[in-house]
Protein backbone atom coordinates (compact mmCIF):
# COMPACT_ATOMS: atom_id res chain seq x y z
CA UNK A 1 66.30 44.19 -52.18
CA UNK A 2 63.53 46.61 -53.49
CA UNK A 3 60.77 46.81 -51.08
CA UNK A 4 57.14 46.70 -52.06
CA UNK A 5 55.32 49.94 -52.82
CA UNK A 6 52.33 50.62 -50.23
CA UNK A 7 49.77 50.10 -53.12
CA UNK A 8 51.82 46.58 -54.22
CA UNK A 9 51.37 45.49 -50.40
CA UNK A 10 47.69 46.35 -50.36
CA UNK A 11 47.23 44.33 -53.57
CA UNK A 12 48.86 41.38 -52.67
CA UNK A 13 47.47 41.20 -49.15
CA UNK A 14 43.94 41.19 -50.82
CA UNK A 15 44.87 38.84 -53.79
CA UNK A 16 45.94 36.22 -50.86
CA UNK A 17 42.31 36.61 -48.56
CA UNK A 18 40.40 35.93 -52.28
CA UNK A 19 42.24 33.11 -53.32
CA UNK A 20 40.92 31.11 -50.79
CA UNK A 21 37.21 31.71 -51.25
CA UNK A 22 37.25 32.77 -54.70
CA UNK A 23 39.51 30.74 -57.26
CA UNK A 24 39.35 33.76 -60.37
CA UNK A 25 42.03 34.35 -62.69
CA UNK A 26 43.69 37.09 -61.17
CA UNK A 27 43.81 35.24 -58.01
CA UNK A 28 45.35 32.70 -59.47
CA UNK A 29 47.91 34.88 -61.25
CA UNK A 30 48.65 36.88 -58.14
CA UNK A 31 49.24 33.13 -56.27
CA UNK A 32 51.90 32.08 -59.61
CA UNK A 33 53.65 35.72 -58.71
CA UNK A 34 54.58 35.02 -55.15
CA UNK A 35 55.23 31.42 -56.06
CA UNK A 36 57.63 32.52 -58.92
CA UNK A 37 59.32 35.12 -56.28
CA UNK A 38 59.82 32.03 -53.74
CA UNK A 39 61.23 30.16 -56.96
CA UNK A 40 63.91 33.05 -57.36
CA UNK A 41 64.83 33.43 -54.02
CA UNK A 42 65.17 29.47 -53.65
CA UNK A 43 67.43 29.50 -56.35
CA UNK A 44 69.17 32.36 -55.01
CA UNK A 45 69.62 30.51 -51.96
CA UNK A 46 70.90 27.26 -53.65
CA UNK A 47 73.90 29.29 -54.82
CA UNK A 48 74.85 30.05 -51.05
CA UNK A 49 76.83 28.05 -49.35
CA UNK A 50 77.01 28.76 -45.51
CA UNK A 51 74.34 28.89 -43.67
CA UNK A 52 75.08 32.76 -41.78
CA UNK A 53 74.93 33.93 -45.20
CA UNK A 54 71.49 31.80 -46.10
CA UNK A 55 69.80 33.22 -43.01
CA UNK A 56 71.14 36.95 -43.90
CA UNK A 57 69.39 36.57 -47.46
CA UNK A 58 66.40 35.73 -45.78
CA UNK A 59 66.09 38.24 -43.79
CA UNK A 60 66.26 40.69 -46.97
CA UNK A 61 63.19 38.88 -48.68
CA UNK A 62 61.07 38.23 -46.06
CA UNK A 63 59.57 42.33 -45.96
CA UNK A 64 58.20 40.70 -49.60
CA UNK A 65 56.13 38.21 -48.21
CA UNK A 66 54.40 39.90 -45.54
CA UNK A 67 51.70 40.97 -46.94
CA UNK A 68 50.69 37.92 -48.47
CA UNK A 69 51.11 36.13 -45.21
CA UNK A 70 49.06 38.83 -43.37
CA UNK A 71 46.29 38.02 -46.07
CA UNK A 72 46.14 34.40 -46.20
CA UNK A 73 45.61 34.30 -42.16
CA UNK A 74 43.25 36.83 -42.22
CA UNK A 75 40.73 34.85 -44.52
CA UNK A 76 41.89 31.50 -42.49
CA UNK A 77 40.54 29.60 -45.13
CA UNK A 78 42.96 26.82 -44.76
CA UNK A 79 43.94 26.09 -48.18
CA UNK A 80 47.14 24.71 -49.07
CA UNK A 81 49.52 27.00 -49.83
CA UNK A 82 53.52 26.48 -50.59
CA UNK A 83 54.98 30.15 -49.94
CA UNK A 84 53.14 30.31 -46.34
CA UNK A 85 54.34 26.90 -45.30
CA UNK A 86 57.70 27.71 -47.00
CA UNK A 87 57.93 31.78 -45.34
CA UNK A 88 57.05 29.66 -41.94
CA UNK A 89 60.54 27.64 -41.63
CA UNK A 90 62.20 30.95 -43.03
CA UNK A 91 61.04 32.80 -40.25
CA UNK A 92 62.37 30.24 -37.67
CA UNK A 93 65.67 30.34 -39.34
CA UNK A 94 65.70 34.00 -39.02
CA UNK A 95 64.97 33.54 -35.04
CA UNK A 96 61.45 35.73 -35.83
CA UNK A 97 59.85 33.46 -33.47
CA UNK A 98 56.54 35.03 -32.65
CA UNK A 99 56.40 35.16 -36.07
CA UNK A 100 56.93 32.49 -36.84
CA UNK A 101 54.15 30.71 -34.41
CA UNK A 102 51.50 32.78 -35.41
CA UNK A 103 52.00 31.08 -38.74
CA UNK A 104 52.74 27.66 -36.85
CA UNK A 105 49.10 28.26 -34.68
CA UNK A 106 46.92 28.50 -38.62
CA UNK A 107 49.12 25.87 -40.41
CA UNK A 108 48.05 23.45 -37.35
CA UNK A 109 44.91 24.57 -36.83
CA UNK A 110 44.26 23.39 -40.75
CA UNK A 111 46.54 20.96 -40.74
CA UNK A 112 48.73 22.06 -43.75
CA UNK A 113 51.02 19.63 -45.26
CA UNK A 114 55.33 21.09 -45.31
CA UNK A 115 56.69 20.87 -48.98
CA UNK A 116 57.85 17.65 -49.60
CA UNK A 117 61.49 18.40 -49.08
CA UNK A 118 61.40 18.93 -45.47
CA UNK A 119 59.96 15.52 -44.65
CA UNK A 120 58.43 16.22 -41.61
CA UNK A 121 55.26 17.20 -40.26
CA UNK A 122 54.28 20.94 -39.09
CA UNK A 123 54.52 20.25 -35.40
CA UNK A 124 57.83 18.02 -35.32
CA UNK A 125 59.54 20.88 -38.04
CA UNK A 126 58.35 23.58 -35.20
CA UNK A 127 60.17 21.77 -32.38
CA UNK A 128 63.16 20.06 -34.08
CA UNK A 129 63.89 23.95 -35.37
CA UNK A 130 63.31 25.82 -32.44
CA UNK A 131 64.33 23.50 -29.52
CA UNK A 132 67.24 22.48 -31.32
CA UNK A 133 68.48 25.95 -31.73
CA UNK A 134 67.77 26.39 -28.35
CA UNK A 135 69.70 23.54 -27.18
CA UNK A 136 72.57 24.64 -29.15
CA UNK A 137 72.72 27.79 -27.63
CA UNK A 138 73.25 26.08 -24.02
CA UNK A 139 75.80 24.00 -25.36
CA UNK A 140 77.49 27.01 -26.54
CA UNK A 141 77.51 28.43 -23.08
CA UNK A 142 76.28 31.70 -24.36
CA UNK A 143 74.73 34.57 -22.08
CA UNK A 144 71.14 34.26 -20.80
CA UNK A 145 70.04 37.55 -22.95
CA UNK A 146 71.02 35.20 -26.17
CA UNK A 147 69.03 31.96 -25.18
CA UNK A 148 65.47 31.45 -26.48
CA UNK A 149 63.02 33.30 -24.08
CA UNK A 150 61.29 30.45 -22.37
CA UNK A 151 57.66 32.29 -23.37
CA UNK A 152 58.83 31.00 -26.74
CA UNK A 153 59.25 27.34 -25.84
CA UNK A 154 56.20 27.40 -23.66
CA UNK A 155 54.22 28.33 -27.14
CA UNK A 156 55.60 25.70 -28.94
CA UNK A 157 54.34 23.10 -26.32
CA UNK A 158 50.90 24.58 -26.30
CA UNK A 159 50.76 24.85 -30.07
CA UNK A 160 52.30 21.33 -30.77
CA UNK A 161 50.43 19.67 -27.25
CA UNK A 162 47.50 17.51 -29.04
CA UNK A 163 49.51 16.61 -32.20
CA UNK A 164 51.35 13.11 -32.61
CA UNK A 165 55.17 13.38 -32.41
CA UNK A 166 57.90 10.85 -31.94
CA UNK A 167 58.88 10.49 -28.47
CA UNK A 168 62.14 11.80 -29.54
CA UNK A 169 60.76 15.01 -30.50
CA UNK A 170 58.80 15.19 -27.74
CA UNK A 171 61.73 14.76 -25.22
CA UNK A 172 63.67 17.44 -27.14
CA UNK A 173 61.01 19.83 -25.89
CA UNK A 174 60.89 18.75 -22.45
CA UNK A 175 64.57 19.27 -22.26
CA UNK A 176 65.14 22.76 -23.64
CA UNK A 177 62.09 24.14 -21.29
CA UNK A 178 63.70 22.12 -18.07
CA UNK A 179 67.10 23.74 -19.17
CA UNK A 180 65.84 27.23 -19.58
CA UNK A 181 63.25 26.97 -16.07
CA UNK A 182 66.35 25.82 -14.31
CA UNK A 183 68.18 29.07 -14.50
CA UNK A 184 65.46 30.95 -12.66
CA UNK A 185 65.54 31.49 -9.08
CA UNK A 186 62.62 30.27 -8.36
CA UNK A 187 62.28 27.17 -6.37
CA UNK A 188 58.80 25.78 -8.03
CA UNK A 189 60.76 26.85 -11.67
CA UNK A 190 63.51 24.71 -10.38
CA UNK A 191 61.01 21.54 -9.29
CA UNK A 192 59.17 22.08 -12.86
CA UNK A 193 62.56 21.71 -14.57
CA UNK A 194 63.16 18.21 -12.61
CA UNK A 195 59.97 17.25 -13.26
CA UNK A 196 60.71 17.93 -17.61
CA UNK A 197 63.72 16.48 -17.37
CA UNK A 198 62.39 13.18 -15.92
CA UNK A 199 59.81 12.76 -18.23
CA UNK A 200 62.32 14.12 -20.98
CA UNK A 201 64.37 10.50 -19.67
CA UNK A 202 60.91 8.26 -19.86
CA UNK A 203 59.97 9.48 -23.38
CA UNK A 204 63.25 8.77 -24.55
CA UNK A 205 66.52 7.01 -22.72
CA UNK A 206 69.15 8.31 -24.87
CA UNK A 207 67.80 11.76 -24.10
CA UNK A 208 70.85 12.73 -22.26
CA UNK A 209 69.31 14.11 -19.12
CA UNK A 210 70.32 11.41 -16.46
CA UNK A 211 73.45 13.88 -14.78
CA UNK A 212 71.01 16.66 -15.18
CA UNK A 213 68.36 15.10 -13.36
CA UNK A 214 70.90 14.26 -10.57
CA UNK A 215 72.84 17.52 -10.54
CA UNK A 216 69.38 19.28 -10.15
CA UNK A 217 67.99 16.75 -7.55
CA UNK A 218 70.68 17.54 -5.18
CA UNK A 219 70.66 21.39 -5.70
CA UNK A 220 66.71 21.36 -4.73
CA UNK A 221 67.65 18.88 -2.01
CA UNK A 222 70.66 21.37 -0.11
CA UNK A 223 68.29 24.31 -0.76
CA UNK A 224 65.98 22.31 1.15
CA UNK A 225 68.36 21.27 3.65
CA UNK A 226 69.97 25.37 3.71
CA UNK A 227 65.88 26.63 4.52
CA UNK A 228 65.43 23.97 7.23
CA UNK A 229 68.55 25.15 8.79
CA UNK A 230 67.73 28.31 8.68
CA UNK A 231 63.77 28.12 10.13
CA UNK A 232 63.81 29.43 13.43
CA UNK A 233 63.46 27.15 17.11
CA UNK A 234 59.75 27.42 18.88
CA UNK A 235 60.28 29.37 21.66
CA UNK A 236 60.03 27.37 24.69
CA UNK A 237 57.60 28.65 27.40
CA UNK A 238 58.69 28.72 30.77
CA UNK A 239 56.82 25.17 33.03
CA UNK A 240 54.10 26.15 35.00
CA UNK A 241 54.16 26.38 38.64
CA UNK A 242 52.02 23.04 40.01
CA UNK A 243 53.17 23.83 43.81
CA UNK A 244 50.38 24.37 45.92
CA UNK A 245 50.41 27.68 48.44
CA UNK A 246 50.43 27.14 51.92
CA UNK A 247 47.39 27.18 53.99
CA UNK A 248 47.13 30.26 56.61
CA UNK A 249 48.40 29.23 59.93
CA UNK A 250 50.64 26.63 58.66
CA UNK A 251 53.75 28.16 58.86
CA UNK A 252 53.20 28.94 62.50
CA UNK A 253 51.94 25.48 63.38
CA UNK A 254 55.52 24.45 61.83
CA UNK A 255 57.49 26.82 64.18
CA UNK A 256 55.87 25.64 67.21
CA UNK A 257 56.37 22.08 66.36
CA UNK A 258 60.12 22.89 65.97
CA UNK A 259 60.36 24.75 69.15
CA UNK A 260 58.93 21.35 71.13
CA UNK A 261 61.31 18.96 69.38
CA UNK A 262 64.24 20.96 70.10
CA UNK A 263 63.24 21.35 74.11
């Protein structure tokens, strides 16, 4: 894929701060170039099959984008705007994640409408994608270097906090953080995970967290038990002496009255 020239970048980059403040033909024009390059490369895409191999063509076009996405955020003018919205599920599918939520963060701060054909709103799309990758990737067993870094998933709750979700969706998130806090050492991490998966179970039943929640209750509970065991006994201090001395001269008076009952 040919990259964009430094003076290309520059060009679109500025073409995408205008076009929200200042709706002039070339603005306009530069808008129907980048939406005609997201036309070819959904077509492209339509002609690939697997899904690897739709991610790996995505993460050759996305250097073409950038620019435009770096414009249209820094005029945060809020218009609507297909490619962003479009770029923003690409970069999820591509596992740019930071990315990917800076983009999230101005879409919901304007409350930008998806294209029609994912059917879902900003915030759900931003959890069902990430948390269900996520979740996948437990399921999988695979190595803790390979999961989603739980910074990630504690963005996506911020981000998504104040906007309505089904409870469904909602749950999903409380799951995949309690799953990746539970694989710290941390006691409290541990007690926050128990605490995510419960409400995970009281947002949604079928959530599938009920042998979690039990498996983890009786870890925290032995680890309670193990640190009890292990506390130290209060050293006992030795009883005082309440005898009372005896008075001069009484041990004498004693010895005499001995003497007389033996004569």
């Amino acid at each position: 894929m040919q990259q964009l020239t430094p003076a290309q970048e520059h060009w679109q980059r500025v073409m995408a701060e205008r076009r929200g403040s200042e709706q002039t033909t070339a603005n306009m024009t530069a808008y129907e170039q980048i939406l005609h390059r997201l036309r070819h490369d959904q077509s492209r895409l339509s002609d690939i099959q697997g899904t690897e191999f739709k991610i790996e063509y995505k993460k050759t076009v996305l250097d073409q984008y950038e620019p435009w996405i770096d414009g249209v955020i820094a005029a945060n003018t809020g218009q609507s705007d297909e490619v962003f919205t479009t770029v923003l599920v690409w970069q999820i599918d591509c596992g740019n994640y930071d990315r990917a939520l800076d983009m999230a963060g101005y879409v919901l701060a304007h409350n930008l409408p998806l294209p029609e054909r994912y059917n879902r709103t900003p915030a759900v799309m931003v959890i069902d994608e990430i948390c269900d990758k996520a979740l996948t990737l437990f399921s999988a067993g695979v190595g803790a270097d390979q999961l989603i870094p739980l910074p990630v998933l504690e963005r996506v709750r911020t981000l998504t906090e104040y906007h309505d979700v089904p409870n469904e969706v909602q749950a999903k998130l409380c799951k995949a953080l309690a799953y990746t806090l539970r694989l710290s050492k941390q006691p409290e991490d541990k007690s926050r995970a128990l605490e995510l998966l419960q409400r995970a179970l009281l947002l949604h039943s079928k959530s599938g967290v009920k042998r979690d929640i039990e498996l983890l209750q009786r870890e925290l509970k032995k680890a309670d038990d193990s640190k009890q065991d292990a506390a130290p006994e209060p050293e006992k201090k030795p009883a005082k002496n309440t005898g009372t001395k005896p008075k001069p001269g009484s041990a004498k008076k004693t010895a005499t009255a001995r003497k007389k009952a033996a004569s």
